[in-house]
Protein backbone atom coordinates (compact mmCIF):
# COMPACT_ATOMS: atom_id res chain seq x y z
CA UNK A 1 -0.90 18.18 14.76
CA UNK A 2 -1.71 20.22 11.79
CA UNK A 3 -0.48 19.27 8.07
CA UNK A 4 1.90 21.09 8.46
CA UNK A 5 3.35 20.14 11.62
CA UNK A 6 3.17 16.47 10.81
CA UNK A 7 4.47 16.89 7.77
CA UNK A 8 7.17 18.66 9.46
CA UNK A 9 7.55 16.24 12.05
CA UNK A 10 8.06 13.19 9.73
CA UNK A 11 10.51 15.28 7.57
CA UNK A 12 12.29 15.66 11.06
CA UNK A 13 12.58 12.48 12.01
CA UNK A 14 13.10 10.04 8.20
CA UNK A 15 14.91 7.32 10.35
CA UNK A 16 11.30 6.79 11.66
CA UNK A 17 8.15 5.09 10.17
CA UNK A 18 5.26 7.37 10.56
CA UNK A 19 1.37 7.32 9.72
CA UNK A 20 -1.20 8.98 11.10
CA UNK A 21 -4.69 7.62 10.95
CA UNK A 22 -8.17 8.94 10.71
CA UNK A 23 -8.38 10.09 14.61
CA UNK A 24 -5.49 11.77 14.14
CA UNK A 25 -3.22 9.35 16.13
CA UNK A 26 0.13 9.28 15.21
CA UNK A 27 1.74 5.31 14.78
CA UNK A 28 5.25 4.81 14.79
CA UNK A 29 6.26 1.84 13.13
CA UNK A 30 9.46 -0.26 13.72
CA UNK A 31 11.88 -0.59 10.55
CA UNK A 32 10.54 -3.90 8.36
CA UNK A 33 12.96 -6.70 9.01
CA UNK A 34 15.21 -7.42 6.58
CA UNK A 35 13.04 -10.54 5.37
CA UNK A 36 9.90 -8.24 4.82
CA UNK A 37 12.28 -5.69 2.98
CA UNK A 38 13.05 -9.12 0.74
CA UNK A 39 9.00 -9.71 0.32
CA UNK A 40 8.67 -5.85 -0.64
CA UNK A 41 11.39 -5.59 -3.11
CA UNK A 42 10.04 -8.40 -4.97
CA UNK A 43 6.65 -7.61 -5.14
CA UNK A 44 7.64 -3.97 -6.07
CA UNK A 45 9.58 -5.40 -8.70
CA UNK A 46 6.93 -7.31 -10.24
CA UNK A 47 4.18 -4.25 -9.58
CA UNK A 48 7.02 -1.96 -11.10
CA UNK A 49 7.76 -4.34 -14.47
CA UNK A 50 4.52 -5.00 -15.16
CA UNK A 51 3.58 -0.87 -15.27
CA UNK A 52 6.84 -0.30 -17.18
CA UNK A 53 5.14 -2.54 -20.19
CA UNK A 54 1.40 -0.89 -19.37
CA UNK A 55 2.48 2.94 -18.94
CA UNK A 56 -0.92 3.32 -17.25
CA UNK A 57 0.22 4.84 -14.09
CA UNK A 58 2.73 5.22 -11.47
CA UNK A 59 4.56 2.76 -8.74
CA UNK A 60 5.38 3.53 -5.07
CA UNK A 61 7.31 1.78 -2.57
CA UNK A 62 6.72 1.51 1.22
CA UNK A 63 7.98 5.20 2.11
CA UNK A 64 5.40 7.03 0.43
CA UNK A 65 2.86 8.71 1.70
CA UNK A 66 -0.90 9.26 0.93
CA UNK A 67 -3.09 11.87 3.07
CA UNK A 68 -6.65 10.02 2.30
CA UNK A 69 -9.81 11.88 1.83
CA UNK A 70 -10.50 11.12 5.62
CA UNK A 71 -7.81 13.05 6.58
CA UNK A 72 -4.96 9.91 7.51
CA UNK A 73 -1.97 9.85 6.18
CA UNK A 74 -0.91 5.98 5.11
CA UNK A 75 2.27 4.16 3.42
CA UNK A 76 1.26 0.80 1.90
CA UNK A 77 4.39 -1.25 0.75
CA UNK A 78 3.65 -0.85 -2.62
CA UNK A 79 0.78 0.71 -4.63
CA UNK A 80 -0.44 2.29 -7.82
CA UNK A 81 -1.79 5.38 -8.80
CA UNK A 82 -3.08 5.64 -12.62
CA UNK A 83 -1.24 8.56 -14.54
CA UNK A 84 -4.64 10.87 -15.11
CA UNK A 85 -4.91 10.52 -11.30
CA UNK A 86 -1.35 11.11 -10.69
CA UNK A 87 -0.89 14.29 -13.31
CA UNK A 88 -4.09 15.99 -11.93
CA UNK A 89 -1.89 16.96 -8.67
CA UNK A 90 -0.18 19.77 -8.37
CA UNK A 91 4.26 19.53 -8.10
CA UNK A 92 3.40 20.94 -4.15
CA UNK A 93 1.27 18.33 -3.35
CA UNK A 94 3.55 15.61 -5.10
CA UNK A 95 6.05 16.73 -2.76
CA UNK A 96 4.27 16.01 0.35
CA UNK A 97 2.48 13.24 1.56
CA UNK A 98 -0.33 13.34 -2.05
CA UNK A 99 -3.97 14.02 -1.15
CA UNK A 100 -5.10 11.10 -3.23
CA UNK A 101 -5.68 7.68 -2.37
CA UNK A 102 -4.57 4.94 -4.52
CA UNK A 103 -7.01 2.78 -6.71
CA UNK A 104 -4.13 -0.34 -5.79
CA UNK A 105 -2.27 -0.89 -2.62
CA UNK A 106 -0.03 -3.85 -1.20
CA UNK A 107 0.25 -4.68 2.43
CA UNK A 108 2.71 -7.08 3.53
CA UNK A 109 2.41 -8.63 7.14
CA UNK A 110 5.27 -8.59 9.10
CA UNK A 111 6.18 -10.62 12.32
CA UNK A 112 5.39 -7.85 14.43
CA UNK A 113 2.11 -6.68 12.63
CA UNK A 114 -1.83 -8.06 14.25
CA UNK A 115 -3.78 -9.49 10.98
CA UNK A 116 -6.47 -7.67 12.38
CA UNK A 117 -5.11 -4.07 12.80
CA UNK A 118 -4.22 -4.78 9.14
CA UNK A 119 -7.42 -6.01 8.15
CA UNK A 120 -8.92 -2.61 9.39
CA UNK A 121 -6.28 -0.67 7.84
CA UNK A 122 -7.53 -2.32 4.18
CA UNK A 123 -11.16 -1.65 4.38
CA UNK A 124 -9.96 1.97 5.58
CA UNK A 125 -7.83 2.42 2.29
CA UNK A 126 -11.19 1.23 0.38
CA UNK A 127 -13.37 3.33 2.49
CA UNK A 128 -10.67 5.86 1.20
CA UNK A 129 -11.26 5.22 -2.79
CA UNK A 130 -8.70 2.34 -3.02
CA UNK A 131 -10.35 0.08 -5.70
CA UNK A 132 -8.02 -3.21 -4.96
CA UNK A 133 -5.80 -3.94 -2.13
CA UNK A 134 -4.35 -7.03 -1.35
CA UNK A 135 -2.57 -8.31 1.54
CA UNK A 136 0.42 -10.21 1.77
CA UNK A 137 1.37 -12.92 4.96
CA UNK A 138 3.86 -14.60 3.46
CA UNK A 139 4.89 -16.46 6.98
CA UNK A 140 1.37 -18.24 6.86
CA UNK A 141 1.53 -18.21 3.29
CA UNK A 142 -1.96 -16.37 2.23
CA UNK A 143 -3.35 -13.47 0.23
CA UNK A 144 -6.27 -11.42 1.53
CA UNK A 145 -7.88 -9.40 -1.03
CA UNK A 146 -9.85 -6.93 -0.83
CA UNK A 147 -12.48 -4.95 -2.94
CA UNK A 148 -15.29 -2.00 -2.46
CA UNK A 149 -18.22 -4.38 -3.31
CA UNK A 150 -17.16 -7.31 -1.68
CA UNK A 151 -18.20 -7.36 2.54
CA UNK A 152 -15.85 -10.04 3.31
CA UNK A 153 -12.12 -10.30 1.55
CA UNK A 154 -11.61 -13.43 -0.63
CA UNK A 155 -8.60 -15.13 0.52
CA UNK A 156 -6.14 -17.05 -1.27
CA UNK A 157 -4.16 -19.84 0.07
CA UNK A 158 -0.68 -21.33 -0.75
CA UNK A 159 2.56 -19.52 -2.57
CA UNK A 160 2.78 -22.13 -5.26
CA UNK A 161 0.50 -19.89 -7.42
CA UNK A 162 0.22 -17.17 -9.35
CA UNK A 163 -2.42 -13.76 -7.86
CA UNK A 164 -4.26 -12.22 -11.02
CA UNK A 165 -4.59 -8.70 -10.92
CA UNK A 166 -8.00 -6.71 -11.68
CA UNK A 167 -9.58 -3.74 -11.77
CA UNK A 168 -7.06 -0.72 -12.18
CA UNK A 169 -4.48 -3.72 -12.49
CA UNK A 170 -6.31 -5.59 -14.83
CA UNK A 171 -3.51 -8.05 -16.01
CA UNK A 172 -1.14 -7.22 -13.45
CA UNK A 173 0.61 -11.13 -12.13
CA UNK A 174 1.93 -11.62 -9.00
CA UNK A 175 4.33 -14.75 -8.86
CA UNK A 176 3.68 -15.44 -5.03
CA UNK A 177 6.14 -18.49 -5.87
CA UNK A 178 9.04 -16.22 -5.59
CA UNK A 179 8.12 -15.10 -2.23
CA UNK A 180 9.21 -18.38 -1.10
């Protein structure tokens, strides 16, 4: 499919989770259960309060839409884009699916979802210009996170802590404690 068509095609079809990834496959995702929709609402609460105080940039949830640089089209469950990036686009392109890639995304793993596939999808958002991603299993209770300059993700065990943010979320605290 073209832009345009898949653009089309998603717009067609909203009751559907769609990406598309740098092959030009098209994945169709099930709905999040209602216990991941719990996990995303929190964390995009905490993402979405802590910009509120820093007025660096912008939040967005897990129906948005970034066409990356190589050409897929991805919706992390929650990221941020910093305002200069954000204000450079034009109102078209914020009304599609953004041609930028955002320095911080959020990845929550689902039931349903293979830690590997997911893996891959994080080093393809930093291959993409991402400069922090982490992601979320809350059932086995552990943050992967992942940087550009780091070959292997550092990963962080246990929900009785705090995850410090850095980077383009320098200061940024997730309380994984009330993911619990």
């Amino acid at each position: 499919m073209t832009d345009e068509e898949f653009f089309r095609f998603c717009s067609e079809n909203p009751q559907l989770r769609i990406e598309r990834n740098s092959s030009q496959q098209i994945i169709i995702m099930s709905p999040t259960t209602s216990l991941t929709g719990k996990y995303n609402t929190e964390i995009l609460r905490q993402l979405s309060n802590w910009n509120i105080q820093q007025k660096a940039g912008e939040v967005f949830d897990s129906s948005t839409g970034f066409t990356l640089p190589d050409n897929s089209v991805y919706s992390p469950d929650a990221s941020w884009v910093s305002k200069d990036k954000w204000h450079n686009l034009s109102e078209d392109e914020k009304n599609r699916f953004a041609p930028i890639c955002p320095e911080f995304i959020i990845e929550v793993k689902s039931k349903t979802d293979h830690l590997p596939d997911l893996k891959a999808k994080m080093k393809a958002w930093l291959k993409n210009g991402a400069l922090l991603g982490w992601l979320i299993d809350p059932v086995e209770e552990i943050v992967y996170v992942f940087k550009p300059d780091v070959k292997e993700e550092i990963k962080i065990e246990g929900f009785d802590q705090k995850v410090l943010g850095e980077g383009p979320v320098d200061g940024f605290v997730l309380d994984l404690t009330l993911l619990k």
